[in-house]
C-alpha atoms as a PDB file:
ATOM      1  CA  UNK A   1    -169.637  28.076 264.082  1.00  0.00           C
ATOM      2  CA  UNK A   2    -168.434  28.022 260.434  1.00  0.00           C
ATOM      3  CA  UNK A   3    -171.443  27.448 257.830  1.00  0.00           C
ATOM      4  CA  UNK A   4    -170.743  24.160 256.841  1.00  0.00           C
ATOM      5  CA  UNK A   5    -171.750  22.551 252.937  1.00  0.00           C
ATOM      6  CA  UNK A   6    -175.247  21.085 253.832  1.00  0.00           C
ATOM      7  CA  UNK A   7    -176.154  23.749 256.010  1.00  0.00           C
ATOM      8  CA  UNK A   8    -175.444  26.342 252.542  1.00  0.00           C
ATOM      9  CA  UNK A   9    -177.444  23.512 250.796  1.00  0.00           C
ATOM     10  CA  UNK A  10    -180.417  24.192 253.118  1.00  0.00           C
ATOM     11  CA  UNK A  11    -180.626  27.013 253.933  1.00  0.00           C
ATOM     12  CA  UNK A  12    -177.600  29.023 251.512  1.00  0.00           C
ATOM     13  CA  UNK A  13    -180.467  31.555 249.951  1.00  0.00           C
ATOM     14  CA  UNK A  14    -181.140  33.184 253.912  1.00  0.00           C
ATOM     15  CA  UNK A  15    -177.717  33.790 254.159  1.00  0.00           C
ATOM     16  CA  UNK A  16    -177.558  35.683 250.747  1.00  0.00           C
ATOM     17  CA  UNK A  17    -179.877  38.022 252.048  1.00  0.00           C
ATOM     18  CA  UNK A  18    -177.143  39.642 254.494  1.00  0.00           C
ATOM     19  CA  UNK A  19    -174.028  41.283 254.838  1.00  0.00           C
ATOM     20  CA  UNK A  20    -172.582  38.779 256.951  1.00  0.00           C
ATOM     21  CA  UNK A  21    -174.235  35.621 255.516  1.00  0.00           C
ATOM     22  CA  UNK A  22    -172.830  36.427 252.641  1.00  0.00           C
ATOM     23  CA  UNK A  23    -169.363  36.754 253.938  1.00  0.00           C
ATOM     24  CA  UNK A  24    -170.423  33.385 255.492  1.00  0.00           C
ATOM     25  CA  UNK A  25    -170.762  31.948 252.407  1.00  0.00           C
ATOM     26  CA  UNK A  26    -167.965  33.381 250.586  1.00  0.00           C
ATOM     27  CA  UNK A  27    -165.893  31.910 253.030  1.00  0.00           C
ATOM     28  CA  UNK A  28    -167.018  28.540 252.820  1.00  0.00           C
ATOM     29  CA  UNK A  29    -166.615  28.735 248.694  1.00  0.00           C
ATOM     30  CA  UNK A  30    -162.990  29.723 249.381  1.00  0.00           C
ATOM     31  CA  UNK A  31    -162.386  26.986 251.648  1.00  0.00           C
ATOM     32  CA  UNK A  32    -163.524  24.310 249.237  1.00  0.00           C
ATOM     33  CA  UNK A  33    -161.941  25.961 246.393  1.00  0.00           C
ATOM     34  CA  UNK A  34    -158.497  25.219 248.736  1.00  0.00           C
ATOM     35  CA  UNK A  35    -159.605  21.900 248.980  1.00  0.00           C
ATOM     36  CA  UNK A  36    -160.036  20.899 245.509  1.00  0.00           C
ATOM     37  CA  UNK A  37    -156.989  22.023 244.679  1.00  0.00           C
ATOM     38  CA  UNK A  38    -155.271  20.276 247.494  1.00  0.00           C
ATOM     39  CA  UNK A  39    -157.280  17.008 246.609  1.00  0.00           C
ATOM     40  CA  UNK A  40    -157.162  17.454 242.786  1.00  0.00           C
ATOM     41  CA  UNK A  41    -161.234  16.850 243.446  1.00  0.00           C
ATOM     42  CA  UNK A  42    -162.125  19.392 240.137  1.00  0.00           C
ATOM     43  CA  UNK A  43    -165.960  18.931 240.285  1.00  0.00           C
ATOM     44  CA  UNK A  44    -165.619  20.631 243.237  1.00  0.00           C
ATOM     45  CA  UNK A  45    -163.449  23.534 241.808  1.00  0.00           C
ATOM     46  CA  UNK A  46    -166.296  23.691 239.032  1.00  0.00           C
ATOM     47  CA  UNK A  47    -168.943  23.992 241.817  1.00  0.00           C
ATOM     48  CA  UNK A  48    -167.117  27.069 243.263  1.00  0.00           C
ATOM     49  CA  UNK A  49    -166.699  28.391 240.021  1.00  0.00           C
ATOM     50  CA  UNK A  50    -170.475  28.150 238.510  1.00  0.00           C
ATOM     51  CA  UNK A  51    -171.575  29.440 241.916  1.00  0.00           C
ATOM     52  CA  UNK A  52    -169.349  32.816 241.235  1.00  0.00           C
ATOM     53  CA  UNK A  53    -170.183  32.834 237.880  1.00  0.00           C
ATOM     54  CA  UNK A  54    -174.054  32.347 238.962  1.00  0.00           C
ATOM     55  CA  UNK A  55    -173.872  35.123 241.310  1.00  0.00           C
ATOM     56  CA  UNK A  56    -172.193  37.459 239.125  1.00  0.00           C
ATOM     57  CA  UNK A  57    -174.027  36.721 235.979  1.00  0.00           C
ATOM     58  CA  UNK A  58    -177.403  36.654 238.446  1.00  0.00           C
ATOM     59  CA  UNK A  59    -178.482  33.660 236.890  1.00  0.00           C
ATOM     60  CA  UNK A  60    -178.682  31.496 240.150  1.00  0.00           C
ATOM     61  CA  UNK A  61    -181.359  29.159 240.044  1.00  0.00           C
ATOM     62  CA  UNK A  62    -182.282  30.670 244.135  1.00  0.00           C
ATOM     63  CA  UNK A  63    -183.866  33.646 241.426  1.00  0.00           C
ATOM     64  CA  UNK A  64    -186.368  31.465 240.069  1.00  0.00           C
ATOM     65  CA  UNK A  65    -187.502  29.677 242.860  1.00  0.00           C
ATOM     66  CA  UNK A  66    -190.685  30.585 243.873  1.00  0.00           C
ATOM     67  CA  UNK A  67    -191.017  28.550 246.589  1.00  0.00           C
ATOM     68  CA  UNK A  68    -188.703  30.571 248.539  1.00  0.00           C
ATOM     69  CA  UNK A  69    -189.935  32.972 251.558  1.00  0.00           C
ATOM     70  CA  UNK A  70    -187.687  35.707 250.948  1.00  0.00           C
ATOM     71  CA  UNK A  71    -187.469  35.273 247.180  1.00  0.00           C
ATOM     72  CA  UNK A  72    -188.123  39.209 246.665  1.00  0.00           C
ATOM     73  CA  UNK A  73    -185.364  40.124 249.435  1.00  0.00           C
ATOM     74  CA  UNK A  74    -183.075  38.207 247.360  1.00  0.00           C
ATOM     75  CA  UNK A  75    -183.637  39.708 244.051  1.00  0.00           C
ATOM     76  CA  UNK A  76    -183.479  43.159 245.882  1.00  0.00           C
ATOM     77  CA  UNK A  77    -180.038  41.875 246.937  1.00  0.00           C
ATOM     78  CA  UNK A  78    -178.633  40.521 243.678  1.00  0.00           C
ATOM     79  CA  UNK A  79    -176.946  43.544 242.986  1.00  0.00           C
ATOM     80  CA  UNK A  80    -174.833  43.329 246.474  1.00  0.00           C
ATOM     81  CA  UNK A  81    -174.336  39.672 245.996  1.00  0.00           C
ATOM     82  CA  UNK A  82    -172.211  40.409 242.428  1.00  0.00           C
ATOM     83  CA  UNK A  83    -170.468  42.223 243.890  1.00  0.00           C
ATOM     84  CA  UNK A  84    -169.408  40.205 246.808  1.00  0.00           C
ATOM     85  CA  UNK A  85    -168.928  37.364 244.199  1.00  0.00           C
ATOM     86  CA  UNK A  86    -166.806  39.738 241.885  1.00  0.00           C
ATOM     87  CA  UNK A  87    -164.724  41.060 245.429  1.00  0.00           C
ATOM     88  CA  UNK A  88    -163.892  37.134 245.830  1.00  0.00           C
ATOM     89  CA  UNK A  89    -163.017  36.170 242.258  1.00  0.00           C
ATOM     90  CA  UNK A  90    -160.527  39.095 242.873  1.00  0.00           C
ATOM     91  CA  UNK A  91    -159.179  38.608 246.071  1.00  0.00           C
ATOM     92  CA  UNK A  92    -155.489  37.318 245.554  1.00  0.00           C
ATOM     93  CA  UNK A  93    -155.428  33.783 247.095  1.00  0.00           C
ATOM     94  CA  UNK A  94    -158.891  32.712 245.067  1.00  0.00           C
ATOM     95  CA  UNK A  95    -157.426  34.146 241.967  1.00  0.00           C
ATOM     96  CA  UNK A  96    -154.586  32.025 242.300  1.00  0.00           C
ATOM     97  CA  UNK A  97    -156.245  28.771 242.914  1.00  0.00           C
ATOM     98  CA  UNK A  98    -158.216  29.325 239.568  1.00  0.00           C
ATOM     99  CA  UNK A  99    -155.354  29.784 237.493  1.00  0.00           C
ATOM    100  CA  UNK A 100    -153.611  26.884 238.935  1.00  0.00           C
ATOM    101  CA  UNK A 101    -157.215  25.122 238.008  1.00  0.00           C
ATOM    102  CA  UNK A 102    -156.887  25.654 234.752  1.00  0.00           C
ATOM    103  CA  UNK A 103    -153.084  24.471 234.149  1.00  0.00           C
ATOM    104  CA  UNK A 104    -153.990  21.345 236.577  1.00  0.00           C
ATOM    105  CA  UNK A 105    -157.180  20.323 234.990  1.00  0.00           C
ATOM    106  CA  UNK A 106    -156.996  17.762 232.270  1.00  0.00           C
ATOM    107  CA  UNK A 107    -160.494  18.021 231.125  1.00  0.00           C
ATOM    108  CA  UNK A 108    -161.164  20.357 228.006  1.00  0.00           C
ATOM    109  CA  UNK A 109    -164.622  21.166 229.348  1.00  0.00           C
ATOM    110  CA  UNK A 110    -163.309  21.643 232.956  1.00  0.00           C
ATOM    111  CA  UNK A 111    -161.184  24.814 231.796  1.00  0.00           C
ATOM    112  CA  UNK A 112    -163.938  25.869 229.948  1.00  0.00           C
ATOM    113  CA  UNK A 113    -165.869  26.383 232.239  1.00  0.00           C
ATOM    114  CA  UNK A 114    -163.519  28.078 234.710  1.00  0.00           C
ATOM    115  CA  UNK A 115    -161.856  29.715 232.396  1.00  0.00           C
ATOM    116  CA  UNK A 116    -165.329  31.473 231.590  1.00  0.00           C
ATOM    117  CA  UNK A 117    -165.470  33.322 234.834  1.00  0.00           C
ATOM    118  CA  UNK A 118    -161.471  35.131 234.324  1.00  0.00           C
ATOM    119  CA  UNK A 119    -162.450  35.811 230.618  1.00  0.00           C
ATOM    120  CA  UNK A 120    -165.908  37.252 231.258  1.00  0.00           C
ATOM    121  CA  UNK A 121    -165.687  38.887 234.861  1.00  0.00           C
ATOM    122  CA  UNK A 122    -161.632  40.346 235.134  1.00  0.00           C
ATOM    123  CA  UNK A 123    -161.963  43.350 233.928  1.00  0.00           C
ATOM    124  CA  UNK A 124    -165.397  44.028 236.213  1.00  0.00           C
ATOM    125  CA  UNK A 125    -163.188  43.523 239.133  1.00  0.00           C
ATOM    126  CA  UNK A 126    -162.446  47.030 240.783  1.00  0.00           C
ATOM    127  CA  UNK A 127    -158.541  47.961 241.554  1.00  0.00           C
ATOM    128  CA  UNK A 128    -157.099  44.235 239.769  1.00  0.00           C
ATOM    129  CA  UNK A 129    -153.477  44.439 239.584  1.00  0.00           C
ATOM    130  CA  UNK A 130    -152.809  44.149 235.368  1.00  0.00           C
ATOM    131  CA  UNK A 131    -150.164  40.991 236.637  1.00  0.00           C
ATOM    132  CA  UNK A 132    -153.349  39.364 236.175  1.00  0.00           C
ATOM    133  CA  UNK A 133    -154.541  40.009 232.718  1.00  0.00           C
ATOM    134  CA  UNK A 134    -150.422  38.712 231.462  1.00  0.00           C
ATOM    135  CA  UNK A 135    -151.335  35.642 233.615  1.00  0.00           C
ATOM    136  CA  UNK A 136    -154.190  35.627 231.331  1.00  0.00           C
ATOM    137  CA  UNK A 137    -152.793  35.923 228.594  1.00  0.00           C
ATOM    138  CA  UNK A 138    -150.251  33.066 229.232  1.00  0.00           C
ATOM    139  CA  UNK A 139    -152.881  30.852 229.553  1.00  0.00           C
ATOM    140  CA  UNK A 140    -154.540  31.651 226.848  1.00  0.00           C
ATOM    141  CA  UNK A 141    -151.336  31.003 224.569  1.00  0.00           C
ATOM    142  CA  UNK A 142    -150.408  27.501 226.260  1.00  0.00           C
ATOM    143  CA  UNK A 143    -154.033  26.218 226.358  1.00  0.00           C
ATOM    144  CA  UNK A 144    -154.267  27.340 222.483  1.00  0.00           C
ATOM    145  CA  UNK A 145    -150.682  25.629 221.684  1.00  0.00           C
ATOM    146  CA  UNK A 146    -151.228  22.136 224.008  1.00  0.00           C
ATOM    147  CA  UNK A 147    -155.032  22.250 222.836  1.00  0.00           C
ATOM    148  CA  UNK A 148    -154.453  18.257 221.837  1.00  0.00           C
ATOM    149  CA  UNK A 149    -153.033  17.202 225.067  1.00  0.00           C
ATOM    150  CA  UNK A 150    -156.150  18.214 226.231  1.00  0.00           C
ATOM    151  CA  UNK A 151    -158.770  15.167 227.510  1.00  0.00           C
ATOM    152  CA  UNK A 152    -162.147  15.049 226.058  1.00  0.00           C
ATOM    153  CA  UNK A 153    -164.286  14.453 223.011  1.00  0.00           C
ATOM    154  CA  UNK A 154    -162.915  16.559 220.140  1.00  0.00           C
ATOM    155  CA  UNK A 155    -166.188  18.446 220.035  1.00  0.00           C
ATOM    156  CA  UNK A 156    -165.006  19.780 223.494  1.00  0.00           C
ATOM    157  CA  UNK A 157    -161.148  20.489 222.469  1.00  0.00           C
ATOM    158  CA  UNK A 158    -162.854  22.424 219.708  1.00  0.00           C
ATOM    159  CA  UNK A 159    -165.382  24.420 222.135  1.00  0.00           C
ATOM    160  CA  UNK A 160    -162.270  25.663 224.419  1.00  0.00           C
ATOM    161  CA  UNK A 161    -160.196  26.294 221.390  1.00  0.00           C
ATOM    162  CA  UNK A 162    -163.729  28.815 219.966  1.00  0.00           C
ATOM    163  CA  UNK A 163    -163.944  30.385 223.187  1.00  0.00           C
ATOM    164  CA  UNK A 164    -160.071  31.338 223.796  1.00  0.00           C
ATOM    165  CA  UNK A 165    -159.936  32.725 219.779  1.00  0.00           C
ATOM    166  CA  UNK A 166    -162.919  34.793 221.318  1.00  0.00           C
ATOM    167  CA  UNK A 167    -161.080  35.343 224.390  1.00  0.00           C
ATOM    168  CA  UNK A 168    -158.228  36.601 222.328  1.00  0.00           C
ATOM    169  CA  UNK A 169    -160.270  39.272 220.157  1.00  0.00           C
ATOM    170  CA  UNK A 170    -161.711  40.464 223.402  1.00  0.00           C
ATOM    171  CA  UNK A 171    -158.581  40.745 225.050  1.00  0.00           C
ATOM    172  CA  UNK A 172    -156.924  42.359 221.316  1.00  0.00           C
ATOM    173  CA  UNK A 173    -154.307  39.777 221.013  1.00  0.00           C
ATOM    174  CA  UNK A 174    -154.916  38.208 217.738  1.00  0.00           C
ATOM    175  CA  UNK A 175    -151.542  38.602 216.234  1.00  0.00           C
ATOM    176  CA  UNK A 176    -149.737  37.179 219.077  1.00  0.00           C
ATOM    177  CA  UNK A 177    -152.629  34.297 219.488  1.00  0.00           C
ATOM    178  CA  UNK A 178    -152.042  33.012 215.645  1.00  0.00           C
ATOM    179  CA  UNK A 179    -148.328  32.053 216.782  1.00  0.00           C
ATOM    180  CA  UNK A 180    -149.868  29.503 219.328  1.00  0.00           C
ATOM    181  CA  UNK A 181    -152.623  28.170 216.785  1.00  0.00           C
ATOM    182  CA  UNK A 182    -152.678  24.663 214.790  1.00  0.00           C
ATOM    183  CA  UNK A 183    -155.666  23.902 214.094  1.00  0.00           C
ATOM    184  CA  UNK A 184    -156.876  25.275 210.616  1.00  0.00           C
ATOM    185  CA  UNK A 185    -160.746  25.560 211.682  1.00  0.00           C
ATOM    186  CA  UNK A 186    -159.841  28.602 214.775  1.00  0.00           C
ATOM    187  CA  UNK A 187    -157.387  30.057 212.571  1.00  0.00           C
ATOM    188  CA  UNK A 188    -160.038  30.919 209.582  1.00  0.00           C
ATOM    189  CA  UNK A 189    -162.176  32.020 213.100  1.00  0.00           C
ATOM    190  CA  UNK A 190    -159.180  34.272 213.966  1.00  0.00           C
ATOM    191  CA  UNK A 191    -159.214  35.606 210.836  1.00  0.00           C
ATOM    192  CA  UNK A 192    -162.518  35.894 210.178  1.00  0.00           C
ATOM    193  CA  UNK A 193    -164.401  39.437 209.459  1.00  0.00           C
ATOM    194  CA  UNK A 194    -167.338  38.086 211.336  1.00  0.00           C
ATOM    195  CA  UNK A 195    -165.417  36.942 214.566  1.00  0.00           C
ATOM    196  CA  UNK A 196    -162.988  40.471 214.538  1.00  0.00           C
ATOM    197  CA  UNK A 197    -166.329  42.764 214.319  1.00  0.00           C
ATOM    198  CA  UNK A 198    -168.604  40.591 216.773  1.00  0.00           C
ATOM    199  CA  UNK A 199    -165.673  39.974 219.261  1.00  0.00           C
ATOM    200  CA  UNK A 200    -164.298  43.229 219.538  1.00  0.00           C
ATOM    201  CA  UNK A 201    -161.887  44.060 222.797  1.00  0.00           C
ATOM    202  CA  UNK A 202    -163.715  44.692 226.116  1.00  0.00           C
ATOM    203  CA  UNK A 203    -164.290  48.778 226.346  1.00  0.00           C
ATOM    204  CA  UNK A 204    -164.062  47.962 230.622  1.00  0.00           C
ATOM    205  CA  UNK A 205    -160.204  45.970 229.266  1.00  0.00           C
ATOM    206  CA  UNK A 206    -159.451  48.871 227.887  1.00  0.00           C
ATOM    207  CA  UNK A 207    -160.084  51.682 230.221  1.00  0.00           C
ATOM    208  CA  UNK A 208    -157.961  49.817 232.893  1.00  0.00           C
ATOM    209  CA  UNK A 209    -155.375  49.719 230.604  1.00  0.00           C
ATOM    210  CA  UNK A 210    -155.490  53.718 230.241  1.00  0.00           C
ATOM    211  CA  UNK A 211    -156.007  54.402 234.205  1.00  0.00           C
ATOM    212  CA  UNK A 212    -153.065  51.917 234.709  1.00  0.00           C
ATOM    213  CA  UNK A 213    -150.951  54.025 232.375  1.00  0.00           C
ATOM    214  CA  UNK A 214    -152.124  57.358 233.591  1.00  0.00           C
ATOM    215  CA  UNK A 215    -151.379  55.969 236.879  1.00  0.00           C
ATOM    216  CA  UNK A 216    -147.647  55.084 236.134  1.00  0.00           C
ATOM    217  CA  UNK A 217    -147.642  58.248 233.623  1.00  0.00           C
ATOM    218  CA  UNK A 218    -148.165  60.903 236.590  1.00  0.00           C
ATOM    219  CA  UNK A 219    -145.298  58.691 238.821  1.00  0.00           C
ATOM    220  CA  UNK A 220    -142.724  59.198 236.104  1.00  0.00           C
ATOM    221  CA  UNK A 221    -141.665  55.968 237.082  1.00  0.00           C
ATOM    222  CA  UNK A 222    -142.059  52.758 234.838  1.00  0.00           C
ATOM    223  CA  UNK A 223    -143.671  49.747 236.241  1.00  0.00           C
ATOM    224  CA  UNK A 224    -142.718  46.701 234.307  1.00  0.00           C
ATOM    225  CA  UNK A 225    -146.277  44.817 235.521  1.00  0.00           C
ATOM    226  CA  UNK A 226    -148.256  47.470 233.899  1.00  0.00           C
ATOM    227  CA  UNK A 227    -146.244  47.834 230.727  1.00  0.00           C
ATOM    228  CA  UNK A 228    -146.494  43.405 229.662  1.00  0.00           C
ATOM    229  CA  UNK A 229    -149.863  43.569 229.169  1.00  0.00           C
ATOM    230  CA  UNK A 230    -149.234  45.990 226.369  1.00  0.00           C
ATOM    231  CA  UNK A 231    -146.816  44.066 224.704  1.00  0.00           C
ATOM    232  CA  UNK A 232    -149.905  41.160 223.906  1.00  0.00           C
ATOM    233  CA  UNK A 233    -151.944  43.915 221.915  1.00  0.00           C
ATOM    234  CA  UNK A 234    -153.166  45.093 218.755  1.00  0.00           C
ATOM    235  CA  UNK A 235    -155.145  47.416 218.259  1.00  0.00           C
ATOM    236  CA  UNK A 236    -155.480  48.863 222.111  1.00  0.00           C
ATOM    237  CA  UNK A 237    -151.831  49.637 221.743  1.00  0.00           C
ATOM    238  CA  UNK A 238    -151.867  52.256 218.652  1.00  0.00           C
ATOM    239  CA  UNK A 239    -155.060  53.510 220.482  1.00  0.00           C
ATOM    240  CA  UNK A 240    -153.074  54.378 223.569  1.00  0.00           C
ATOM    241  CA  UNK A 241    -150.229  55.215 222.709  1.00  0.00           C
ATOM    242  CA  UNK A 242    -151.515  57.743 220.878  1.00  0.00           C
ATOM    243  CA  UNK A 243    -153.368  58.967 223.619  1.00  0.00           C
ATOM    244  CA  UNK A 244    -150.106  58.805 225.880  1.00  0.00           C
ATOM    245  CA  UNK A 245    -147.960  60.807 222.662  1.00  0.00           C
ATOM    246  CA  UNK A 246    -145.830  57.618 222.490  1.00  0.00           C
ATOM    247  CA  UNK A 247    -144.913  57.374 226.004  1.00  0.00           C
ATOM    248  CA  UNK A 248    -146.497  53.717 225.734  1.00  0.00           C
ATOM    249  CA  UNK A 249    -143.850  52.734 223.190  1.00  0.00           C
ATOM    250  CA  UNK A 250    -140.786  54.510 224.285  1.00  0.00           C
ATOM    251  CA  UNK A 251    -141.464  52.577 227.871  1.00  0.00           C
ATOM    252  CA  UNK A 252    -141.971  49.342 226.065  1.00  0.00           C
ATOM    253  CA  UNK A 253    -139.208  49.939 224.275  1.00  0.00           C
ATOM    254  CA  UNK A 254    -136.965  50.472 227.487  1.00  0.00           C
ATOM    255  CA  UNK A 255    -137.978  48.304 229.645  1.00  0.00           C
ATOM    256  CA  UNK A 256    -137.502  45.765 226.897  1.00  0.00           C
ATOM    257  CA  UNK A 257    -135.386  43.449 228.897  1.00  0.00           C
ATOM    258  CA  UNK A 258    -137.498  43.842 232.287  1.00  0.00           C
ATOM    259  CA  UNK A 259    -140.502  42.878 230.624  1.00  0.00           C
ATOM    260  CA  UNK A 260    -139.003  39.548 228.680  1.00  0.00           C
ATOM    261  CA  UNK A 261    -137.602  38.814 232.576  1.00  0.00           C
ATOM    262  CA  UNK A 262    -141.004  39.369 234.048  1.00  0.00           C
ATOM    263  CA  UNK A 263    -143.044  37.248 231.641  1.00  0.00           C
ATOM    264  CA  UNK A 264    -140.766  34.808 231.867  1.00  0.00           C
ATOM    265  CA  UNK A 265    -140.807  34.457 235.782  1.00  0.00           C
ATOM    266  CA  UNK A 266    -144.895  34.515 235.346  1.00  0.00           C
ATOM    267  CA  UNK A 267    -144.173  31.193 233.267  1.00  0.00           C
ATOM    268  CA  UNK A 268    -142.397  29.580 235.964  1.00  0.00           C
ATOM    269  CA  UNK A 269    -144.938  30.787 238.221  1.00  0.00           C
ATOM    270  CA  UNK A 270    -148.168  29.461 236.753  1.00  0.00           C
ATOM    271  CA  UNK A 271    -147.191  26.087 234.561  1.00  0.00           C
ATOM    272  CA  UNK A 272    -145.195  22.747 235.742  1.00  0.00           C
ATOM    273  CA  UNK A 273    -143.134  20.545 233.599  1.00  0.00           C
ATOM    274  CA  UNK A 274    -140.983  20.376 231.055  1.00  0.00           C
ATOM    275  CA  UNK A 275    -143.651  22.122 228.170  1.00  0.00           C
ATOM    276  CA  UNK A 276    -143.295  25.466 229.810  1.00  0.00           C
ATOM    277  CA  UNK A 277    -139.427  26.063 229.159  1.00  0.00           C
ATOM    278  CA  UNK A 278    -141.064  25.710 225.172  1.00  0.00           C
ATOM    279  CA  UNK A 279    -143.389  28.262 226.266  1.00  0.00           C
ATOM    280  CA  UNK A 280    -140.896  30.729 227.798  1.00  0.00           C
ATOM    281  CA  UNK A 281    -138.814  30.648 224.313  1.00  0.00           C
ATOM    282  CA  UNK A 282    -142.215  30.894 221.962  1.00  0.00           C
ATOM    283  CA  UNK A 283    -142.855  33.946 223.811  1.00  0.00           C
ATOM    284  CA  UNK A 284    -139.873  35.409 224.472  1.00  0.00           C
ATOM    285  CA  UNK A 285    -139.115  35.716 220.921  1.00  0.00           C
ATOM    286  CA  UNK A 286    -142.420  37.172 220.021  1.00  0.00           C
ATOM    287  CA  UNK A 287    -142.247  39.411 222.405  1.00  0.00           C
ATOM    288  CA  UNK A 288    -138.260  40.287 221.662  1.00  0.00           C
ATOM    289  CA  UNK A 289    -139.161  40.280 217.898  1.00  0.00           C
ATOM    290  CA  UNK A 290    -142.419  42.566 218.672  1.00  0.00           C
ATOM    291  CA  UNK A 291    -140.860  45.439 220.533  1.00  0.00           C
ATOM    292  CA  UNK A 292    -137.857  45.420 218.182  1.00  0.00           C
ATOM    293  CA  UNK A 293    -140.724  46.317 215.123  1.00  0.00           C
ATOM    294  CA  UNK A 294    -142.015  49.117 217.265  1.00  0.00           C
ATOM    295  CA  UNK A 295    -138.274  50.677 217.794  1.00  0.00           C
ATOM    296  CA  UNK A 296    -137.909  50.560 214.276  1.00  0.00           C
ATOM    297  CA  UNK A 297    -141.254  52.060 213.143  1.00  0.00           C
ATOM    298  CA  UNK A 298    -142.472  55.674 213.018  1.00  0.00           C
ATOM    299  CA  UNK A 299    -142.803  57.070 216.555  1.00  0.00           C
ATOM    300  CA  UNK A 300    -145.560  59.006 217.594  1.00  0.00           C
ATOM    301  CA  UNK A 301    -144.939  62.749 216.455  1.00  0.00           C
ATOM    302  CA  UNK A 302    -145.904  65.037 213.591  1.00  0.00           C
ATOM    303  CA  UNK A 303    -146.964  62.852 210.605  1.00  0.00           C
ATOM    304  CA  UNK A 304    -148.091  60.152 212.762  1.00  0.00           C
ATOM    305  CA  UNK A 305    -151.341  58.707 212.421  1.00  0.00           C
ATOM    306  CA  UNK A 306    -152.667  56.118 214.448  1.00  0.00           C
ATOM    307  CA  UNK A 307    -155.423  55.116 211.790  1.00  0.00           C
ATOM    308  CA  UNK A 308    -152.699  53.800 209.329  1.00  0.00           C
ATOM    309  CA  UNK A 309    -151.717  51.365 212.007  1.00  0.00           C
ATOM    310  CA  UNK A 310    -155.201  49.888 212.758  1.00  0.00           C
ATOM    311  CA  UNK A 311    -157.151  47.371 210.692  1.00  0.00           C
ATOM    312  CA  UNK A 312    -159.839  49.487 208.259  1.00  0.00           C
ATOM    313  CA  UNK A 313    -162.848  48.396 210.543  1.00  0.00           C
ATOM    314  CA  UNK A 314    -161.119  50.373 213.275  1.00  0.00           C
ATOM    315  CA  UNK A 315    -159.753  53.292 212.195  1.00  0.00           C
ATOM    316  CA  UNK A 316    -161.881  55.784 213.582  1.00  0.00           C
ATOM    317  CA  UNK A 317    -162.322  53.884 216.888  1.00  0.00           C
ATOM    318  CA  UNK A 318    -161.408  55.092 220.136  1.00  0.00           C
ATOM    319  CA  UNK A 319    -161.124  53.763 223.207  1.00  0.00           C
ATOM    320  CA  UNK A 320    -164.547  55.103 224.989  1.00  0.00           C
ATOM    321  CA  UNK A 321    -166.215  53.661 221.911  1.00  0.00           C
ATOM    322  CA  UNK A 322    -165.489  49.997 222.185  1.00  0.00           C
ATOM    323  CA  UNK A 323    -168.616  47.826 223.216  1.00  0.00           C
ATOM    324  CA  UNK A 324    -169.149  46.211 226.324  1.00  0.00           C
END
């Protein structure tokens, strides 16, 4: 018989213990993630998500409690019950119902707070497809741009808006983020010296980023999924493409029109109503306009350097360097 919601209220910290109580549970947290989403019932979808985030983060409360029996087997077991958490954040159909999450929700501290676990926890996840990290990105941009058709207090618009300029250093997309911004107060954040040296991009972002290329590199075959991502970046860009001897570039540059059709269809995938045909054109001609700069600059070759391309705080950086 299926574990059922009170019975994981009872008794959920035995079943944490095990191999297949956790799969027990993991499979109940899907289920009612598919049923918030059916029933638009989001303090459920928050639920799922600050249990994931809980077990990844291994902050759950079950830690702490010393009136459990098996408290010690548990903490022995945190380790294997991140990584079944991080194994169901990445698992396609969960993914998916996130995302949607976020577009659906109305609620500025709702997306917050599930928005937390895809900004924090992605780039953990072993073997993610990079479609994922565009989706990301899209998100990012249209939450940013629609940030006062958001409900809540303005405190909370505010909060979301700080952590997706975070978000957006992490992820190294600050030039393409100030295109979505309005609000004067995240923009001096954006900007700031102290945000773009505390905030700096995820070193785990960026080594997917280089397998994912090395990957495609040793096909000889571009792959249009694994090329958008790179099309959002700063600084991870010059960095790479160096490394790749402006193979990053020329593919970019090729697979110009195959990328603008891919993040477009990744629109219509992930966003509803008539806002995201404004979307669609905001970044189609900052993507259009972004890959026509790099066909016109200096390619990689003798004479290059990749330090005159990077902001002075980064010019000796390299990839295995960034900080967790």
């Amino acid at each position: 018989m299926p574990l059922s919601l009170d019975e994981y209220y009872r008794s959920g910290h035995l079943y944490l213990e095990s191999e297949r109580g956790r799969e027990e549970v993991f499979t109940l947290l899907a289920k009612e993630l598919e049923t918030s989403l059916k029933e638009n019932r989001w303090r459920k979808a928050l639920w799922v998500a600050d249990n994931i985030y809980d077990f990844v983060k291994k902050s759950n409360l079950i830690y702490a409690n010393f009136d459990l029996p098996n408290l010690s087997g548990l903490r022995q077991e945190s380790d294997e019950i991140k990584k079944s958490a991080l194994k169901f954040l990445g698992e396609k159909d969960n993914i998916k119902l996130f995302k949607k999450a976020i577009v659906r929700m109305d609620k500025a501290s709702y997306k917050s707070r599930v928005f937390l676990i895809l900004i924090k926890y992605l780039p953990e996840i072993e073997g993610l497809p990079l479609v994922h990290f565009t989706d990301l990105y899209l998100m990012i941009f249209n939450t940013l741009y629609f940030l006062d058709k958001t409900e809540g207090a303005e405190v909370e618009r505010f909060d979301l808006g700080d952590m997706l300029v975070r978000a957006s250093l992490r992820y190294d997309c600050r030039e393409m983020c100030a295109s979505f911004l309005s609000d004067r107060k995240l923009k001096d954040l954006l900007d700031s010296e102290e945000y773009r040296y505390r905030f700096t991009p995820y070193r785990e972002y960026g080594s997917k980023l280089v397998k994912a290329l090395d990957n495609m590199d040793k096909k000889n075959k571009p792959e249009v999924a694994v090329l958008t991502p790179f099309v959002f970046t700063d600084m991870l860009f010059y960095l790479i493409d160096e490394r790749f001897e402006g193979r990053l570039r020329k593919g970019l540059i090729e697979g110009k029109e195959k990328i603008l059709l891919h993040i477009r269809e990744r629109v219509d995938g992930l966003f509803e109503g008539d806002d995201k045909e404004l979307l669609k054109e905001m970044i189609s001609f900052r993507i259009s306009t972004r890959i026509d700069e790099l066909a016109k600059s200096k390619p990689f070759g003798p004479g290059y350097s990749v330090a005159k391309e990077l902001p002075f705080q980064f010019q000796n950086q390299r990839i295995e360097n960034l900080k967790d």
